[in-house]
Protein backbone atom coordinates (compact mmCIF):
# COMPACT_ATOMS: atom_id res chain seq x y z
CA UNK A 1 -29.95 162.75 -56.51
CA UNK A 2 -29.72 159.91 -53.41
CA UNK A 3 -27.09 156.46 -54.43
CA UNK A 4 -30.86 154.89 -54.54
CA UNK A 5 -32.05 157.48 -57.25
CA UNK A 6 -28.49 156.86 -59.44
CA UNK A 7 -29.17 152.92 -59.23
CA UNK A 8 -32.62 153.27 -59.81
CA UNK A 9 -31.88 155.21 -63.10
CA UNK A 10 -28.82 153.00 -63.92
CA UNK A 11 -30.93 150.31 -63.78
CA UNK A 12 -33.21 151.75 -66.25
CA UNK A 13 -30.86 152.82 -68.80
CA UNK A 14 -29.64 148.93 -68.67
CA UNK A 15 -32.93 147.31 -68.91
CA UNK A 16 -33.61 149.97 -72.35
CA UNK A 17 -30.58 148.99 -73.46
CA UNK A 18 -30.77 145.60 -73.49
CA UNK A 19 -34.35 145.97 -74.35
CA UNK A 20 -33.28 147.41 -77.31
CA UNK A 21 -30.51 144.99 -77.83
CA UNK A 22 -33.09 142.33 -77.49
CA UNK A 23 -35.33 143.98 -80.39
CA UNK A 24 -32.31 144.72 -82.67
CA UNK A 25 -30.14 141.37 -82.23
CA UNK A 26 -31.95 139.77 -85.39
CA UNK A 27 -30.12 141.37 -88.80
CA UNK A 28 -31.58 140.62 -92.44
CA UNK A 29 -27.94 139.88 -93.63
CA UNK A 30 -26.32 136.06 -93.76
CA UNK A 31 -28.47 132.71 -94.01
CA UNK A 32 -31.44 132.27 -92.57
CA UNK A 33 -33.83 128.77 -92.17
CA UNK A 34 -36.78 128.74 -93.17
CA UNK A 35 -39.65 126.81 -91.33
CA UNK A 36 -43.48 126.06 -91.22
CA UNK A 37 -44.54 125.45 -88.30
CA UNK A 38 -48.08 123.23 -87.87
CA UNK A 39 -50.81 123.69 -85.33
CA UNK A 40 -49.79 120.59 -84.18
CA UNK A 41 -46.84 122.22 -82.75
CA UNK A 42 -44.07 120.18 -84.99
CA UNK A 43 -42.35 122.33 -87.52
CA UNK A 44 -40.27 121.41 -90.69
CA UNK A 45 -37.24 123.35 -91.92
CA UNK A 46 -38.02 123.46 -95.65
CA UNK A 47 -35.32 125.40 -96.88
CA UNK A 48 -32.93 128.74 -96.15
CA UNK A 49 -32.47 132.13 -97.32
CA UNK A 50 -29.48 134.21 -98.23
CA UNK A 51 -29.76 138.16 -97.10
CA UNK A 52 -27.07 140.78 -98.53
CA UNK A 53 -27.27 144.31 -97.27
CA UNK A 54 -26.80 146.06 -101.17
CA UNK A 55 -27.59 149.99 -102.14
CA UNK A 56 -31.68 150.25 -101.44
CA UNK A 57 -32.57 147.43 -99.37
CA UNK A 58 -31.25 143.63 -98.58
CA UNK A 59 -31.08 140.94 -101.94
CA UNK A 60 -32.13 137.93 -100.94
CA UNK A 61 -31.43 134.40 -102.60
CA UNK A 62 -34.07 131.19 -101.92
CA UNK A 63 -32.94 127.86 -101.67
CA UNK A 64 -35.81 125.71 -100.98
CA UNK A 65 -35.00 122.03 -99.78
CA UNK A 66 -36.60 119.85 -101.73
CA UNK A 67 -35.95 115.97 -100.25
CA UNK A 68 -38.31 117.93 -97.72
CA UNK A 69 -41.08 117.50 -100.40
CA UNK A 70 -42.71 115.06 -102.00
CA UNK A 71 -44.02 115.64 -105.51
CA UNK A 72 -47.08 115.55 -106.38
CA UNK A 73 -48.36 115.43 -110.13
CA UNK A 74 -51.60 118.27 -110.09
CA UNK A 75 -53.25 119.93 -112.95
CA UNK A 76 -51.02 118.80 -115.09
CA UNK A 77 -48.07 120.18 -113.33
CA UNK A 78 -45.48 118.81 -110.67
CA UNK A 79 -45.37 120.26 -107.23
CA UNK A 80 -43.24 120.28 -104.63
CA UNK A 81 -45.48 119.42 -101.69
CA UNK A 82 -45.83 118.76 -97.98
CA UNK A 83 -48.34 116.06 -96.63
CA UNK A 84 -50.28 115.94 -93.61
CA UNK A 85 -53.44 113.58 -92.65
CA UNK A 86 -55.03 117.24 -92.99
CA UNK A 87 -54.06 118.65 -95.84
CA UNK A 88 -51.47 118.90 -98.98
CA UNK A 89 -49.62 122.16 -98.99
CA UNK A 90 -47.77 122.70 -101.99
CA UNK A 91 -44.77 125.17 -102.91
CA UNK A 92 -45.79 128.09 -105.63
CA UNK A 93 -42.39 129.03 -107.32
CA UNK A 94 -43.68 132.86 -108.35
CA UNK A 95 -42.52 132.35 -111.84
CA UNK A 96 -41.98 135.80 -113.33
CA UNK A 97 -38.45 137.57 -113.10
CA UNK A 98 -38.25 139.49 -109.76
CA UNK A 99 -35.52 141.77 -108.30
CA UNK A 100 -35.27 139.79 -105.25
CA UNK A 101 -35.03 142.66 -103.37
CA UNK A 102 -36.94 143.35 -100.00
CA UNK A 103 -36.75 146.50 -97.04
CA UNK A 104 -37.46 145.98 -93.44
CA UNK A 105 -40.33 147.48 -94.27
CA UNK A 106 -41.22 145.74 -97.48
CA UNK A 107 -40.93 141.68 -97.52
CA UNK A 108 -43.21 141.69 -100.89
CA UNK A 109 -40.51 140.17 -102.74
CA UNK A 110 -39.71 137.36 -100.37
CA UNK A 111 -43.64 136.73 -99.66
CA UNK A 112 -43.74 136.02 -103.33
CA UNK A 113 -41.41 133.86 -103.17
CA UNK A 114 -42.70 132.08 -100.47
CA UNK A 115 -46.85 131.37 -101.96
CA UNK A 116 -48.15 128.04 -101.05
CA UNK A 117 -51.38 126.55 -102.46
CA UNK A 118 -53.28 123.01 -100.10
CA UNK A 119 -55.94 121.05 -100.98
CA UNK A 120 -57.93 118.02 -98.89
CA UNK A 121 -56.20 114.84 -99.37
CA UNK A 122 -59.37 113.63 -101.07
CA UNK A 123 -59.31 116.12 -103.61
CA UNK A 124 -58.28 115.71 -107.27
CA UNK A 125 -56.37 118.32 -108.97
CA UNK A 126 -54.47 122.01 -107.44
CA UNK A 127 -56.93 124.75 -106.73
CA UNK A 128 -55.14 127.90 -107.48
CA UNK A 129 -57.69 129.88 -105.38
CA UNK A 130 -57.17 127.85 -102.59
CA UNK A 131 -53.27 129.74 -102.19
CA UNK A 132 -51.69 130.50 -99.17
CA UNK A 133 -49.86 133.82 -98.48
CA UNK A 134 -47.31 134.41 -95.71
CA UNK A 135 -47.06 137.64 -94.57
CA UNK A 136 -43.72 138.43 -92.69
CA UNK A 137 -42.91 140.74 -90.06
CA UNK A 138 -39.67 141.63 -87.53
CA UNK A 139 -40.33 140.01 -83.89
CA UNK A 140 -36.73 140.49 -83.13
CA UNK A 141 -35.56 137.06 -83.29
CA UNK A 142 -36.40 136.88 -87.04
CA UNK A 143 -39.35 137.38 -89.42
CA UNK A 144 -42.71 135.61 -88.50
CA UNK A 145 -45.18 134.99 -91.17
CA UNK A 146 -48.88 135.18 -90.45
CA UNK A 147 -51.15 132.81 -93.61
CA UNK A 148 -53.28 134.78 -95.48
CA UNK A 149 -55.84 133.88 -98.15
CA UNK A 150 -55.00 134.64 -101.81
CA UNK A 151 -56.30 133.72 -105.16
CA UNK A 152 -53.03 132.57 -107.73
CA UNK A 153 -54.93 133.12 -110.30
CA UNK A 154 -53.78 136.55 -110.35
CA UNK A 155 -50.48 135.32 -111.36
CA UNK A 156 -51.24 132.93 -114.42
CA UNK A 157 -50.45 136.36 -116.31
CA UNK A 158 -46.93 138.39 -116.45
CA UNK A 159 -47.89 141.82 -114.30
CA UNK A 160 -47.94 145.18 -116.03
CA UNK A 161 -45.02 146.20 -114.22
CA UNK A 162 -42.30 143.22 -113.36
CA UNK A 163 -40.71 145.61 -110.82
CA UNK A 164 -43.75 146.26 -108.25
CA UNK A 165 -45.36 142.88 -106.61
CA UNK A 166 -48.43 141.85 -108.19
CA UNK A 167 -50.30 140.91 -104.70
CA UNK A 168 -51.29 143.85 -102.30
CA UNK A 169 -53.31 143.62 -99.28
CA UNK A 170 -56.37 144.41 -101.15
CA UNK A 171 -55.94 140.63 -102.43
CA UNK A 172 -55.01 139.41 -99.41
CA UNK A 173 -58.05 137.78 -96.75
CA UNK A 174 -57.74 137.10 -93.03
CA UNK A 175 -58.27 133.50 -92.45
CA UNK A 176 -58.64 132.40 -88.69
CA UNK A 177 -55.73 131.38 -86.74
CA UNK A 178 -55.77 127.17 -87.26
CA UNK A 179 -57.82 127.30 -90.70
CA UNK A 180 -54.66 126.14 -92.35
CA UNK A 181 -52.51 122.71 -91.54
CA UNK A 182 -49.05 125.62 -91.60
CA UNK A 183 -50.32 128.12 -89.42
CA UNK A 184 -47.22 130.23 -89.23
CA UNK A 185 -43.43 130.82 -91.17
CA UNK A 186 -40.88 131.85 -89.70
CA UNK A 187 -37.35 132.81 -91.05
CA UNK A 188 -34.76 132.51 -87.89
């Protein structure tokens, strides 16, 4: 092989490398911040997550901040919300015992954790079908999640089984990209 060959494959074994670097630098383990970001392009750090590697995945612990929120009294229940001239998006506590307990490829737990309901400014009351569902995946710097649509209705009951997530994809709907005022979580 010519000097040119050796550098040329050199090279190449350091780009993959730090390619790889790049792609494995973020680790599920420590505390994390939580943010919405809006389609406005301003984002608010709403609160922070604790990962611990443990035997069969990563626990994680939520601390949401709330002097971020402002309450809001809807239904005839408070809420912990977020208000924009578009909309009010409003924290969903999941409020059934959960192991807390999420995989890199498995962030049910945390996505539970993390459901959101909005409404209009104009309108009167909280919709529960009208909820908000982030879901989160690796981009190497963190988890990114995308909003879906989902009915919380489905969780005015206890599940069958308190150890498997209650929401699948089945109950999960695309929205389009800007439909909501939060168009994207992240966890950095």
């Amino acid at each position: 092989m010519t000097i040119q060959g050796c550098l040329a494959t050199a090279g190449l074994g350091l780009a993959l490398t730090f390619s790889a670097g790049a792609q494995a630098a973020w680790e599920m383990a420590g505390e994390k911040q939580i943010a919405l970001h809006a389609r406005d392009g301003s984002q608010v750090t709403i609160g922070q997550v604790r990962f611990e590697p443990v035997d069969g995945g990563v626990r994680f612990e939520l601390h949401m901040d709330h002097a971020r929120f402002k309450d809001f009294f809807l239904s005839m229940k408070e809420f912990k919300c977020l208000e924009s001239a578009a909309e009010i998006f409003c924290h969903v506590p999941y409020p059934y015992p959960q192991p807390g307990i999420v995989e890199r490829d498995d962030m049910r737990w945390l996505e539970h954790s993390l459901l959101f309901l909005f409404k209009a400014p104009k309108d009167f009351g909280a919709k529960l079908w009208n909820g908000v569902y982030y879901r989160l995946e690796a981009d190497g710097e963190g988890l990114v999640g995308t909003p879906y649509a989902v009915d919380l209705n489905a969780i005015g009951a206890p599940p069958d089984d308190a150890a498997v997530p209650p929401f699948e994809a089945l109950d999960l709907t695309e929205i389009a990209p800007d439909a909501r005022f939060f168009n994207r979580l992240t966890i950095r």
